[in-house]
PDB file of N, CA and C in Angstrom:
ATOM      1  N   UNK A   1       3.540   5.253  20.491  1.00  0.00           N
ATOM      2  CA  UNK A   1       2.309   6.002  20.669  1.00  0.00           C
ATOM      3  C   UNK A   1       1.370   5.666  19.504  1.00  0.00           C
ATOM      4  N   UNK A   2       0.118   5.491  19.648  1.00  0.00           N
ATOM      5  CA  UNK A   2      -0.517   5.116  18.643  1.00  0.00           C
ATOM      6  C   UNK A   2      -1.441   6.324  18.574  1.00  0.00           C
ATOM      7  N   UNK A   3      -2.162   6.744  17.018  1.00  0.00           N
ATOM      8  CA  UNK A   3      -2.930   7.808  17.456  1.00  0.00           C
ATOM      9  C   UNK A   3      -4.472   7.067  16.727  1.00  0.00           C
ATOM     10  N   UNK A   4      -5.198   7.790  16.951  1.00  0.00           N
ATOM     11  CA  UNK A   4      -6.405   7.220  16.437  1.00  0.00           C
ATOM     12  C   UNK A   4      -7.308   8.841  15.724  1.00  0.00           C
ATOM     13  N   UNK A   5      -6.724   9.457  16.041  1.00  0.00           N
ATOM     14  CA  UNK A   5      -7.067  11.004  15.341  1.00  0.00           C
ATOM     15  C   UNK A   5      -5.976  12.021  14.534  1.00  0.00           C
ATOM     16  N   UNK A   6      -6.048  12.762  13.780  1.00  0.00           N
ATOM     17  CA  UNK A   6      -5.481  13.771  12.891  1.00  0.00           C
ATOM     18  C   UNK A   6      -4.666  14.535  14.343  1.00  0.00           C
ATOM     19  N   UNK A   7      -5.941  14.868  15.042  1.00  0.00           N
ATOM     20  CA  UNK A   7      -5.606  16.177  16.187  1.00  0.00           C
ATOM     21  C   UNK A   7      -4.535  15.505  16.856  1.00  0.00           C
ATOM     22  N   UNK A   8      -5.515  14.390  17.514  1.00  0.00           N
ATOM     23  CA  UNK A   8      -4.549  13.842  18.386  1.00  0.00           C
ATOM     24  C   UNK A   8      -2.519  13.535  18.081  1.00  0.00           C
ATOM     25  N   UNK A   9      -2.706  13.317  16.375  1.00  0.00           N
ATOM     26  CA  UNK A   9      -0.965  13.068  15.997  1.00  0.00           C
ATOM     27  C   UNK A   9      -0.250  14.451  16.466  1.00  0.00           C
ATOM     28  N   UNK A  10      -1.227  15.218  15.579  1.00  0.00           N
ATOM     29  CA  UNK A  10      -0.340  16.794  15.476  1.00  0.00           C
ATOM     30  C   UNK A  10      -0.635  17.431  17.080  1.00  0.00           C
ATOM     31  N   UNK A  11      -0.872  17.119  18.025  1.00  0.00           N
ATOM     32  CA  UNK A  11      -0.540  17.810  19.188  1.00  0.00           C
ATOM     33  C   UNK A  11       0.391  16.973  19.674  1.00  0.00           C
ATOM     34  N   UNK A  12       0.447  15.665  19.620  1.00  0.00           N
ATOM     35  CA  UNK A  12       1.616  15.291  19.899  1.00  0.00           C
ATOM     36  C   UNK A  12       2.832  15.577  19.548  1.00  0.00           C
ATOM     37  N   UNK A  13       3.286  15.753  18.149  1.00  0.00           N
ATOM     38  CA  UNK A  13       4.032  16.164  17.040  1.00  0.00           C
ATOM     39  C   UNK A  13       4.511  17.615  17.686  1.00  0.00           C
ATOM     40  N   UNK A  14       3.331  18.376  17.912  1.00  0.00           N
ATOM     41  CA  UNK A  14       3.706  19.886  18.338  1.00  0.00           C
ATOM     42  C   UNK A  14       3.866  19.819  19.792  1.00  0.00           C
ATOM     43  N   UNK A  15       5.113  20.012  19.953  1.00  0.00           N
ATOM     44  CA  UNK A  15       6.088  19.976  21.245  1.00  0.00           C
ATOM     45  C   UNK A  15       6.187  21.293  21.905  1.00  0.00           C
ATOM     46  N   UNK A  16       5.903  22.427  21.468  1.00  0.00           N
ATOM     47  CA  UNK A  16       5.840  23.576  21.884  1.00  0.00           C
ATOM     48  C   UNK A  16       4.944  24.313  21.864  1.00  0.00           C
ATOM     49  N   UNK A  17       3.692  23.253  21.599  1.00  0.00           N
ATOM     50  CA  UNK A  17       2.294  23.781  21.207  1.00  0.00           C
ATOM     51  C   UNK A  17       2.412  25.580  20.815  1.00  0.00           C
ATOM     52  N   UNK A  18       2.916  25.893  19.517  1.00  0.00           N
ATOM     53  CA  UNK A  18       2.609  26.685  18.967  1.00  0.00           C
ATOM     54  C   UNK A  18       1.941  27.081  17.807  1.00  0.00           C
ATOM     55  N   UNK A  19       1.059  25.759  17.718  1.00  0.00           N
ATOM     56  CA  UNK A  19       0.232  25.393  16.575  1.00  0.00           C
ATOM     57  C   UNK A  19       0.940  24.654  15.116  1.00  0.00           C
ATOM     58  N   UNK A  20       2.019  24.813  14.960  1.00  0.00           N
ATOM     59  CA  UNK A  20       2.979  24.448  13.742  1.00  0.00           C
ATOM     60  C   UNK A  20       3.570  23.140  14.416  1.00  0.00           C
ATOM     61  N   UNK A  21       3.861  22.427  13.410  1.00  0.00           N
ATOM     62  CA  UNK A  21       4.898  21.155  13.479  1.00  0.00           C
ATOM     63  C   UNK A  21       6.335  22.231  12.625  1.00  0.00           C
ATOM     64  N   UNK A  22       7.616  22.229  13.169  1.00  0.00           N
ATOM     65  CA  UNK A  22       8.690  22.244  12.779  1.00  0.00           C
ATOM     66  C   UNK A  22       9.554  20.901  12.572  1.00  0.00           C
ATOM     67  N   UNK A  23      10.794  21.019  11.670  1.00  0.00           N
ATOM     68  CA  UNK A  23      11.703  20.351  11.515  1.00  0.00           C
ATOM     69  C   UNK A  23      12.358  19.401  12.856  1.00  0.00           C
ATOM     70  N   UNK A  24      12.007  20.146  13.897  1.00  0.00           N
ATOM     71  CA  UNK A  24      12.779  19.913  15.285  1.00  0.00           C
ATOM     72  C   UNK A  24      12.179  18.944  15.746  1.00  0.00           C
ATOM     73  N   UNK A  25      10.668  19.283  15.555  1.00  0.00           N
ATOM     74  CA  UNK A  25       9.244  18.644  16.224  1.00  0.00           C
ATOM     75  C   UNK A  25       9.075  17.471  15.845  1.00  0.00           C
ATOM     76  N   UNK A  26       9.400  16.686  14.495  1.00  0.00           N
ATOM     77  CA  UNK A  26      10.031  15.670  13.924  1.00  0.00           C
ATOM     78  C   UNK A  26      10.963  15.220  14.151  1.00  0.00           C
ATOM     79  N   UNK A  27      12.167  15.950  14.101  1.00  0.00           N
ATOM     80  CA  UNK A  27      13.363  15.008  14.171  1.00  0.00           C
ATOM     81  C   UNK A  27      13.438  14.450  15.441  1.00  0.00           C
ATOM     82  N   UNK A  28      12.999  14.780  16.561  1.00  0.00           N
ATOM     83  CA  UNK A  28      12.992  14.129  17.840  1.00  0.00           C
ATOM     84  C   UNK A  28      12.255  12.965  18.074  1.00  0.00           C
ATOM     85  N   UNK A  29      11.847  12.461  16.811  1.00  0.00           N
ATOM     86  CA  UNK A  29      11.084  10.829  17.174  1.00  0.00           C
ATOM     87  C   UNK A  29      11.965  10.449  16.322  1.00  0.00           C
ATOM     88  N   UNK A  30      12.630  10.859  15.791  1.00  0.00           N
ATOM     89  CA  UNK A  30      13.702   9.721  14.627  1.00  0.00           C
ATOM     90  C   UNK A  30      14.652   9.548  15.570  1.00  0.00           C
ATOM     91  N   UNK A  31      15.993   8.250  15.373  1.00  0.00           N
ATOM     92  CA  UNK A  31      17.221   7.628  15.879  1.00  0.00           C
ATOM     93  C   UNK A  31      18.403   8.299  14.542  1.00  0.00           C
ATOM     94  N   UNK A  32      19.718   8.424  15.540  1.00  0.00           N
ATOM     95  CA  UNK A  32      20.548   8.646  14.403  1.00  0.00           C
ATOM     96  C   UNK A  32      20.573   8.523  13.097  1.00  0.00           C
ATOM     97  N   UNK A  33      20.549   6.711  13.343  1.00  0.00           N
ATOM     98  CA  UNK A  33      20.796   5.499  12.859  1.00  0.00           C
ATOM     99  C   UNK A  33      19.459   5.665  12.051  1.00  0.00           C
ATOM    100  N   UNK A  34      18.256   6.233  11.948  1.00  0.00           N
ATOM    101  CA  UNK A  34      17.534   6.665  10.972  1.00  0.00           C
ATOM    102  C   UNK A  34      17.612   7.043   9.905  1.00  0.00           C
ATOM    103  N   UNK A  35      19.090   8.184   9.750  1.00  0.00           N
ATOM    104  CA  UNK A  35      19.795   8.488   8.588  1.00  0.00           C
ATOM    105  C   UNK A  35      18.759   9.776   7.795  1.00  0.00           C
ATOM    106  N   UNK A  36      18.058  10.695   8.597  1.00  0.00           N
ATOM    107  CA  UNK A  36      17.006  11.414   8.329  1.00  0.00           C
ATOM    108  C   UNK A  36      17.809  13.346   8.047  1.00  0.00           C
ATOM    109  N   UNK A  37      17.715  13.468   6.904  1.00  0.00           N
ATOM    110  CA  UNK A  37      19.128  14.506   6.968  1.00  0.00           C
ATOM    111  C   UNK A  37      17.931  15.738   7.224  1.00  0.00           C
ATOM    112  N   UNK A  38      18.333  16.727   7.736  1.00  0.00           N
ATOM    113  CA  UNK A  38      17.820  17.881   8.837  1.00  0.00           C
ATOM    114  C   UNK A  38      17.196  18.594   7.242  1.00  0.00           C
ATOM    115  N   UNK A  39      17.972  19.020   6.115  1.00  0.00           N
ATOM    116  CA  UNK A  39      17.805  20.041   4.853  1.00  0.00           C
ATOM    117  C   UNK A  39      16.656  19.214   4.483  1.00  0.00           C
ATOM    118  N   UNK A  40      16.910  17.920   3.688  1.00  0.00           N
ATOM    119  CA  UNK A  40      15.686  17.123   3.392  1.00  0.00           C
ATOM    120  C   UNK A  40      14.581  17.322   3.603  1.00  0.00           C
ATOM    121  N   UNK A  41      14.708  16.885   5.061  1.00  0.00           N
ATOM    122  CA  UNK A  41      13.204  17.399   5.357  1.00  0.00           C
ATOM    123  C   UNK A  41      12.731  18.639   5.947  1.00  0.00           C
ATOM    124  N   UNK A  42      13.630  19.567   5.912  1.00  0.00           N
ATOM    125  CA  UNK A  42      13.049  20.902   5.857  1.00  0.00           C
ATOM    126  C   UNK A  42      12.430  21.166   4.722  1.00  0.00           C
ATOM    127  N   UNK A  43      13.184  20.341   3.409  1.00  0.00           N
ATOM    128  CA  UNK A  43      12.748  20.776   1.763  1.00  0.00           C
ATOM    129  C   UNK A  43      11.143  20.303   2.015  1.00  0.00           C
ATOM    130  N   UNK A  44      10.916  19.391   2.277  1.00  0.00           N
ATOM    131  CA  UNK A  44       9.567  17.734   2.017  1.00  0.00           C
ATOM    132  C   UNK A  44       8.473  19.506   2.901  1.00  0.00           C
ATOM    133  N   UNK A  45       9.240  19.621   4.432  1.00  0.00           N
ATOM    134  CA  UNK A  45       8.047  20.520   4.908  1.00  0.00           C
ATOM    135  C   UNK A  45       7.570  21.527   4.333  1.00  0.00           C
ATOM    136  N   UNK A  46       8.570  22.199   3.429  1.00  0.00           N
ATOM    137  CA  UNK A  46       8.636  23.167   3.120  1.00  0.00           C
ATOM    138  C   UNK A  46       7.466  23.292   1.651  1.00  0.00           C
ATOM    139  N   UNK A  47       7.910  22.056   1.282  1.00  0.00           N
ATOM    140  CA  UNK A  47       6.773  21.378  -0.363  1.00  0.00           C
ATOM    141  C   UNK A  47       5.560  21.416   0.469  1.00  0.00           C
ATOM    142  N   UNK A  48       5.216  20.667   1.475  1.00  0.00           N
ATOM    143  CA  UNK A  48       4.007  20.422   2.234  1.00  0.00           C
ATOM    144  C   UNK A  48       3.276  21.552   2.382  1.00  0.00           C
ATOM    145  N   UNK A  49       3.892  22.620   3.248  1.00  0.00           N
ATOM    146  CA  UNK A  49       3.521  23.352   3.680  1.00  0.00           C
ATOM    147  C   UNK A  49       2.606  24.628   2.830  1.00  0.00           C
ATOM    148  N   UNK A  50       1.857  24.760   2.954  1.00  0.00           N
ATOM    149  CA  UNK A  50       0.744  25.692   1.647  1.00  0.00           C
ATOM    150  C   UNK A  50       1.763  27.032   1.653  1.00  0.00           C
ATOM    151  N   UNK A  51       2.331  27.811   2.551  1.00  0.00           N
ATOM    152  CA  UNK A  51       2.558  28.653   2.864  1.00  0.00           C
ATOM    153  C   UNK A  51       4.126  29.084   2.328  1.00  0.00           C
ATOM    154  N   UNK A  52       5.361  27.906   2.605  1.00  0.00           N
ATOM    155  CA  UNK A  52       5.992  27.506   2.390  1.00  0.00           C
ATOM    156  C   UNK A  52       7.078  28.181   2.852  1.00  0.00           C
ATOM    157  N   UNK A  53       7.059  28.113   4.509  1.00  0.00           N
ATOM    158  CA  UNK A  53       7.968  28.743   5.376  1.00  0.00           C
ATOM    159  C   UNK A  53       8.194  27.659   6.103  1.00  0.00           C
ATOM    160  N   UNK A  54       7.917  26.117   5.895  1.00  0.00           N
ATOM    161  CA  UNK A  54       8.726  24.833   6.640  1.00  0.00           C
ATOM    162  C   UNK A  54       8.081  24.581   7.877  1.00  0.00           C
ATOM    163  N   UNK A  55       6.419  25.080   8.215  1.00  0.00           N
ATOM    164  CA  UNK A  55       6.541  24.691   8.982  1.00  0.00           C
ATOM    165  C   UNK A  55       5.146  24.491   8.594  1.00  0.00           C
ATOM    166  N   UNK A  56       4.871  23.551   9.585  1.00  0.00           N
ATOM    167  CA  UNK A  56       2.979  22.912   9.463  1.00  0.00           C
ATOM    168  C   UNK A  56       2.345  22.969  10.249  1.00  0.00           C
ATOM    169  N   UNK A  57       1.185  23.974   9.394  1.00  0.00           N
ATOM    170  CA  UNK A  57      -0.084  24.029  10.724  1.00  0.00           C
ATOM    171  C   UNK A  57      -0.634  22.713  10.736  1.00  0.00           C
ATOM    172  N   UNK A  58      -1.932  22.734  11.356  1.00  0.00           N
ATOM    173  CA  UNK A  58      -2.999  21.674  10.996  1.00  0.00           C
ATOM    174  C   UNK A  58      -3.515  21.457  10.129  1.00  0.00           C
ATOM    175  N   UNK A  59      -3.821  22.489   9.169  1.00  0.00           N
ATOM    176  CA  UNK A  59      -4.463  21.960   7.771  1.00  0.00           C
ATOM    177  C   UNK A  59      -3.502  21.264   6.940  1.00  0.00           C
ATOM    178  N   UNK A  60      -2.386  21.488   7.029  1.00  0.00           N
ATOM    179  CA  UNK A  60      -1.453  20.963   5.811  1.00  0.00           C
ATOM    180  C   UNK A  60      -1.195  19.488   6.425  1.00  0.00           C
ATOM    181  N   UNK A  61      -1.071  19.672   7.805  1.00  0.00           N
ATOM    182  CA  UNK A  61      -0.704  18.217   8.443  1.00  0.00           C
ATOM    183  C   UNK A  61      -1.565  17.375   8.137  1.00  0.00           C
ATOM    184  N   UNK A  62      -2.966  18.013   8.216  1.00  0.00           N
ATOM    185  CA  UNK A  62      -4.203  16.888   7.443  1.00  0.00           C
ATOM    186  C   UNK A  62      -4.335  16.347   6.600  1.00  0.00           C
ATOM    187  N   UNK A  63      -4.039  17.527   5.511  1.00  0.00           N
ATOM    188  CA  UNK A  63      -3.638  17.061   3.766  1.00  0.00           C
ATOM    189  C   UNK A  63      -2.687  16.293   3.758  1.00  0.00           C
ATOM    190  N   UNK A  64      -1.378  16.479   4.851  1.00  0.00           N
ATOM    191  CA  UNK A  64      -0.132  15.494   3.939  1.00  0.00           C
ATOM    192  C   UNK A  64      -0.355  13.820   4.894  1.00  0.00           C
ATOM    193  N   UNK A  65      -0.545  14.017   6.075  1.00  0.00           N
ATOM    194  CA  UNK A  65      -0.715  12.530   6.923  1.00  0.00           C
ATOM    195  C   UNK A  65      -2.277  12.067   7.418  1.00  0.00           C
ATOM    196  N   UNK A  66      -2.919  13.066   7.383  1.00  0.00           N
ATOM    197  CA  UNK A  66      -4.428  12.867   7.297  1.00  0.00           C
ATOM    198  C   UNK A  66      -5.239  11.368   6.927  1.00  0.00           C
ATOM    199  N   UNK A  67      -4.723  11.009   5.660  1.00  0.00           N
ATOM    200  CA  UNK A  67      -5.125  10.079   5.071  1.00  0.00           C
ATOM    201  C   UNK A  67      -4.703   8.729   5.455  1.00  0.00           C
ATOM    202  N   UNK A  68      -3.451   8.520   6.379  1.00  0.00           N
ATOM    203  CA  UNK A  68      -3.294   7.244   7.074  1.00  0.00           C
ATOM    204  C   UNK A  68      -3.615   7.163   8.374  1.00  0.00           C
ATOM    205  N   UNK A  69      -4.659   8.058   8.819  1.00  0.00           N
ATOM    206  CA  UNK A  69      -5.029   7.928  10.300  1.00  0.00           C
ATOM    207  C   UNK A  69      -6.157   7.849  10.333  1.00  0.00           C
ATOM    208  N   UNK A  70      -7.207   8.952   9.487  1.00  0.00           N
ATOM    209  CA  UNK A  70      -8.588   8.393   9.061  1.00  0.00           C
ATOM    210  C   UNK A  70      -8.695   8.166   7.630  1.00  0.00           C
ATOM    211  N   UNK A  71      -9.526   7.331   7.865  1.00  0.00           N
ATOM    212  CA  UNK A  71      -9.882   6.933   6.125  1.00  0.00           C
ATOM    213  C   UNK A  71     -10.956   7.465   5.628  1.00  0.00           C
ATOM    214  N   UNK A  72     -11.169   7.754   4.562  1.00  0.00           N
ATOM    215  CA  UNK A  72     -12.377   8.454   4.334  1.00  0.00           C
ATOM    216  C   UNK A  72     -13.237   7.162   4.026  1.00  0.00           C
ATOM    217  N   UNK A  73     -14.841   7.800   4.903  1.00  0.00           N
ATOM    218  CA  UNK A  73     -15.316   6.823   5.094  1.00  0.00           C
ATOM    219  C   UNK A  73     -17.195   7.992   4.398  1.00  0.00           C
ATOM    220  N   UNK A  74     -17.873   7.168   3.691  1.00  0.00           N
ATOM    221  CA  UNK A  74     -19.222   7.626   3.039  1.00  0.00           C
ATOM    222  C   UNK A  74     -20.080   7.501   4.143  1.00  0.00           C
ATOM    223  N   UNK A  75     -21.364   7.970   3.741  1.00  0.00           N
ATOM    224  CA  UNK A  75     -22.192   8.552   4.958  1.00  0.00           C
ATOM    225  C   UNK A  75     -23.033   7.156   4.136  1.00  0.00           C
ATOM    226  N   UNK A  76     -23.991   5.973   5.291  1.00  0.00           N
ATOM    227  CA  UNK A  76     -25.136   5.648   4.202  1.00  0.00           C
ATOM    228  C   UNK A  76     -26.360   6.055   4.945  1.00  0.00           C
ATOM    229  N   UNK A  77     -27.218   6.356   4.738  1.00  0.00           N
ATOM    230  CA  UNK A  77     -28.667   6.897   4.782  1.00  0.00           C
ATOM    231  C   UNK A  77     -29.508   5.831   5.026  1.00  0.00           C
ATOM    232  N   UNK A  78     -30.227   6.048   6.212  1.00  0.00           N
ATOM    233  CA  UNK A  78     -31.266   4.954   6.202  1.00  0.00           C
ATOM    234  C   UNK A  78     -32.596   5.373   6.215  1.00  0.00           C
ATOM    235  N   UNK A  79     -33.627   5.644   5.706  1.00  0.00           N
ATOM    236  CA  UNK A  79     -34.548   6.530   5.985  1.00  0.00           C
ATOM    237  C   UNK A  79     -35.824   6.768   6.852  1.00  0.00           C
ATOM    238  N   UNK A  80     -35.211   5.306   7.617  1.00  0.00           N
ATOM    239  CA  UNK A  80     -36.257   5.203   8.731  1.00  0.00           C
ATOM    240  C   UNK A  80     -35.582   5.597  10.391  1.00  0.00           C
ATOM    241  N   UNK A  81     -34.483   6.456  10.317  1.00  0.00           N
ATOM    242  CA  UNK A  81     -33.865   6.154  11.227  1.00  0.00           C
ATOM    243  C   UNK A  81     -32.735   7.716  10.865  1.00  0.00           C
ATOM    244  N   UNK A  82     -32.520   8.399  12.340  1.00  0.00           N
ATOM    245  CA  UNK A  82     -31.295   9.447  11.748  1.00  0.00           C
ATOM    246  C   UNK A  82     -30.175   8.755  12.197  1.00  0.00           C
ATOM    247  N   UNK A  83     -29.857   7.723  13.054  1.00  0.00           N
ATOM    248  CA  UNK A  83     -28.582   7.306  12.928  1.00  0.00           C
ATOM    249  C   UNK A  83     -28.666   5.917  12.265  1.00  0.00           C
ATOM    250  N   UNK A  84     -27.442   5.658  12.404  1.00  0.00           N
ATOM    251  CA  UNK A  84     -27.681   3.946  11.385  1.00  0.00           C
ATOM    252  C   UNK A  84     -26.385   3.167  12.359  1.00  0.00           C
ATOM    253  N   UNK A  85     -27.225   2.580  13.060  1.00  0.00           N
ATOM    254  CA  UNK A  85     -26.396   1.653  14.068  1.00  0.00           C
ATOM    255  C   UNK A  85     -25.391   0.797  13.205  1.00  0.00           C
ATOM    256  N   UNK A  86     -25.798  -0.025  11.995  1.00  0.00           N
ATOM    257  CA  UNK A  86     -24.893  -0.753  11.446  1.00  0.00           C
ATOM    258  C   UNK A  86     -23.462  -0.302  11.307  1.00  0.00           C
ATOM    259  N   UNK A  87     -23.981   0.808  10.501  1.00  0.00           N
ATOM    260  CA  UNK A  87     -22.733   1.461   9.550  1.00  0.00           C
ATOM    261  C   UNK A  87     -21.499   1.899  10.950  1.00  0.00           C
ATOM    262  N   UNK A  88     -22.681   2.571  12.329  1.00  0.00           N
ATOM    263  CA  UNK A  88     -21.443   3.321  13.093  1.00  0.00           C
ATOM    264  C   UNK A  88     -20.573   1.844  13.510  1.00  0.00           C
ATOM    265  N   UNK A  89     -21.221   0.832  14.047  1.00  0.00           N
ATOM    266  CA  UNK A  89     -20.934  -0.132  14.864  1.00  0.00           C
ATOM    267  C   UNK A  89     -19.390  -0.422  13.335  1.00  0.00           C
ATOM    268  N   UNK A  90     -19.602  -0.982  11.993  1.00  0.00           N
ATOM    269  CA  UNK A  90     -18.801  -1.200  11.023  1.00  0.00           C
ATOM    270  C   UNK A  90     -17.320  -0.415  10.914  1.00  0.00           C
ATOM    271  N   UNK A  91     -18.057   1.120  10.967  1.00  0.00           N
ATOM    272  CA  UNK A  91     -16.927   1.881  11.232  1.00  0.00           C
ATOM    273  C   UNK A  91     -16.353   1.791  12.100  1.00  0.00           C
ATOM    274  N   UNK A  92     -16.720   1.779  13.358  1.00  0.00           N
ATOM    275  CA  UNK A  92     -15.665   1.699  14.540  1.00  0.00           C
ATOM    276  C   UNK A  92     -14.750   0.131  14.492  1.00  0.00           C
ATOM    277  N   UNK A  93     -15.507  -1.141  13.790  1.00  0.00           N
ATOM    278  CA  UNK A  93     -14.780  -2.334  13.360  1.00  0.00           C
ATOM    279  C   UNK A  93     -13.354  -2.040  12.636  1.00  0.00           C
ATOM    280  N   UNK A  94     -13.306  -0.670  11.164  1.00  0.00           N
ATOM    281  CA  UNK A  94     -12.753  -0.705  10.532  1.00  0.00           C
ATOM    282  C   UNK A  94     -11.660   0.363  11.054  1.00  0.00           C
ATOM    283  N   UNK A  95     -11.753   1.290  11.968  1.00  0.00           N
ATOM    284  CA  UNK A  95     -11.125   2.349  12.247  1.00  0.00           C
ATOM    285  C   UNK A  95      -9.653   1.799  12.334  1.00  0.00           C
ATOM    286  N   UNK A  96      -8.786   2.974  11.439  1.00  0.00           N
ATOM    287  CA  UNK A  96      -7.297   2.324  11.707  1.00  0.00           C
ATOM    288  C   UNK A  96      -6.502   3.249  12.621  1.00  0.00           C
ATOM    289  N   UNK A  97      -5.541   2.162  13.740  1.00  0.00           N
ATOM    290  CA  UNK A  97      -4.952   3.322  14.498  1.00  0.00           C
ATOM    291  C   UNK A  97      -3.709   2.982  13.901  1.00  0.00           C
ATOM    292  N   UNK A  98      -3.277   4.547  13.892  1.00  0.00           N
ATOM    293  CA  UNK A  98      -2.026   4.735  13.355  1.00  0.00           C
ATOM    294  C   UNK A  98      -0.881   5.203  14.718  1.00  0.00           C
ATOM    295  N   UNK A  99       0.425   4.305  14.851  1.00  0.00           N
ATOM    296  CA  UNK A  99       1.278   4.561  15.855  1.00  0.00           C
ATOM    297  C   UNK A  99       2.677   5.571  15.056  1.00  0.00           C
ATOM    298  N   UNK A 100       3.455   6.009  15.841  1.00  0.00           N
ATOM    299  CA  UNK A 100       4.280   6.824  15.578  1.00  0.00           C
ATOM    300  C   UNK A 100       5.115   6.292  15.037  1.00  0.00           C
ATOM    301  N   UNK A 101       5.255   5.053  14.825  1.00  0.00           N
ATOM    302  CA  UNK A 101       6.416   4.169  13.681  1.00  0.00           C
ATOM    303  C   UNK A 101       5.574   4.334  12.199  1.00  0.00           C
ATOM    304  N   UNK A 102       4.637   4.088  11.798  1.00  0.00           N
ATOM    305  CA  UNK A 102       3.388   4.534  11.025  1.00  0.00           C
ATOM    306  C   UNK A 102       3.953   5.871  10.642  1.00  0.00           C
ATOM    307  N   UNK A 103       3.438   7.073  11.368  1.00  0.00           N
ATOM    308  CA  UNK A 103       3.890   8.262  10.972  1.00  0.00           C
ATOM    309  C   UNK A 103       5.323   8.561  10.389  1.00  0.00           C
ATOM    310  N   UNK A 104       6.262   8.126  11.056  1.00  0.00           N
ATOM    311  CA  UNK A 104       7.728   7.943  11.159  1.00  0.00           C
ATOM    312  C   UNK A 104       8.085   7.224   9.486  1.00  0.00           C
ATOM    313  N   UNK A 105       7.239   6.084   9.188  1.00  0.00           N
ATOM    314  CA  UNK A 105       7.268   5.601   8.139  1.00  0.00           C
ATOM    315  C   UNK A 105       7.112   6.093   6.560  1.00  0.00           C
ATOM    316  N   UNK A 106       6.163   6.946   6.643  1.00  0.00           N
ATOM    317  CA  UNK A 106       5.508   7.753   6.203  1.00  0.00           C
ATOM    318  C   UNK A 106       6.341   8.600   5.788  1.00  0.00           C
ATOM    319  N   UNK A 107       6.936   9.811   6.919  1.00  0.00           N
ATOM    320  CA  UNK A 107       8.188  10.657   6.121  1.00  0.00           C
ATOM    321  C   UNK A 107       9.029  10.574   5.826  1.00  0.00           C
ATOM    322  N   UNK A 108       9.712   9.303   6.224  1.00  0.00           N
ATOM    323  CA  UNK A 108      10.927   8.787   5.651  1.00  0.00           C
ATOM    324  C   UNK A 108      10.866   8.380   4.380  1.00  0.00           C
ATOM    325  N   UNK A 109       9.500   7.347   3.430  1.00  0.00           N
ATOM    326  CA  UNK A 109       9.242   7.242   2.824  1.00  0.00           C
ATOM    327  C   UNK A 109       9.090   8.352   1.988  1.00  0.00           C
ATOM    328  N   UNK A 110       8.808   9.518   2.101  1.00  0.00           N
ATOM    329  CA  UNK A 110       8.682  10.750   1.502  1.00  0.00           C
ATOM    330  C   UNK A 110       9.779  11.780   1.247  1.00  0.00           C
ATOM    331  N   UNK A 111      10.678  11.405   2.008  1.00  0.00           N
ATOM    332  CA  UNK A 111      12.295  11.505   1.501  1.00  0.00           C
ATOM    333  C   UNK A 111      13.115  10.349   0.983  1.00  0.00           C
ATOM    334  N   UNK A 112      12.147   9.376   0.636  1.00  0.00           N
ATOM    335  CA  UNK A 112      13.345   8.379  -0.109  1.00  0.00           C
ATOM    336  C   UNK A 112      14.035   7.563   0.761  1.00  0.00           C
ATOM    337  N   UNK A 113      13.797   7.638   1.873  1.00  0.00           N
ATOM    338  CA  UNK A 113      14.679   6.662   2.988  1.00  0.00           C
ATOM    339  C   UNK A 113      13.798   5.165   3.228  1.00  0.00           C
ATOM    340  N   UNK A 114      13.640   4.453   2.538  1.00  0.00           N
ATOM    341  CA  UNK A 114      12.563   3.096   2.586  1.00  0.00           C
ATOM    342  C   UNK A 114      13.650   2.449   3.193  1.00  0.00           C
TER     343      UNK A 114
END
């Protein structure tokens, strides 16, 4: 699955659409053979999580994976003009989509499993 939005990961992610990503909601895109231990990353959600009951709304999901799906990108100003064809046309050149091996990569990396 590839995502190209924040929203778009975390509704995927949230399997029971109850607004939170859980431990569960994760471990079901990992393989055994992943080697992804269940406590671990309850600990990693649990650090993540602002709240720190292990589970992730959307804001925290933004803060912690946010940053490999959109990039932060500057506004430029043109002053003859309210949109600026260049820049959108550039951005949409540069936009990165991020797939669920990506994501997957990501928390494993964040428990030490490289």
């Amino acid at each position: 699955m590839t995502y190209v939005s924040v929203r778009e990961a975390f509704l995927h992610l949230d399997s029971d659409y109850d607004g939170f990503i859980q431990v569960e909601d994760i471990l079901r895109h990992f393989k055994p053979e992943d080697n992804i231990d269940y406590y671990d990353l309850k600990k990693l959600m649990t650090d993540k999580d602002s709240k720190h009951v292990g589970k992730i709304g959307y804001t925290d999901f933004s803060r912690w994976l946010g940053g490999c799906i959109h990039q932060t990108s500057g506004f430029y100003f043109r002053h003859d003009s309210i949109k600026n064809p260049d820049f959108e046309q550039a951005e949409m050149r540069q936009a990165k989509k991020v797939n669920t091996e990506d994501v997957k990569a990501i928390i494993a990396s964040n428990l030490g499993n490289n």
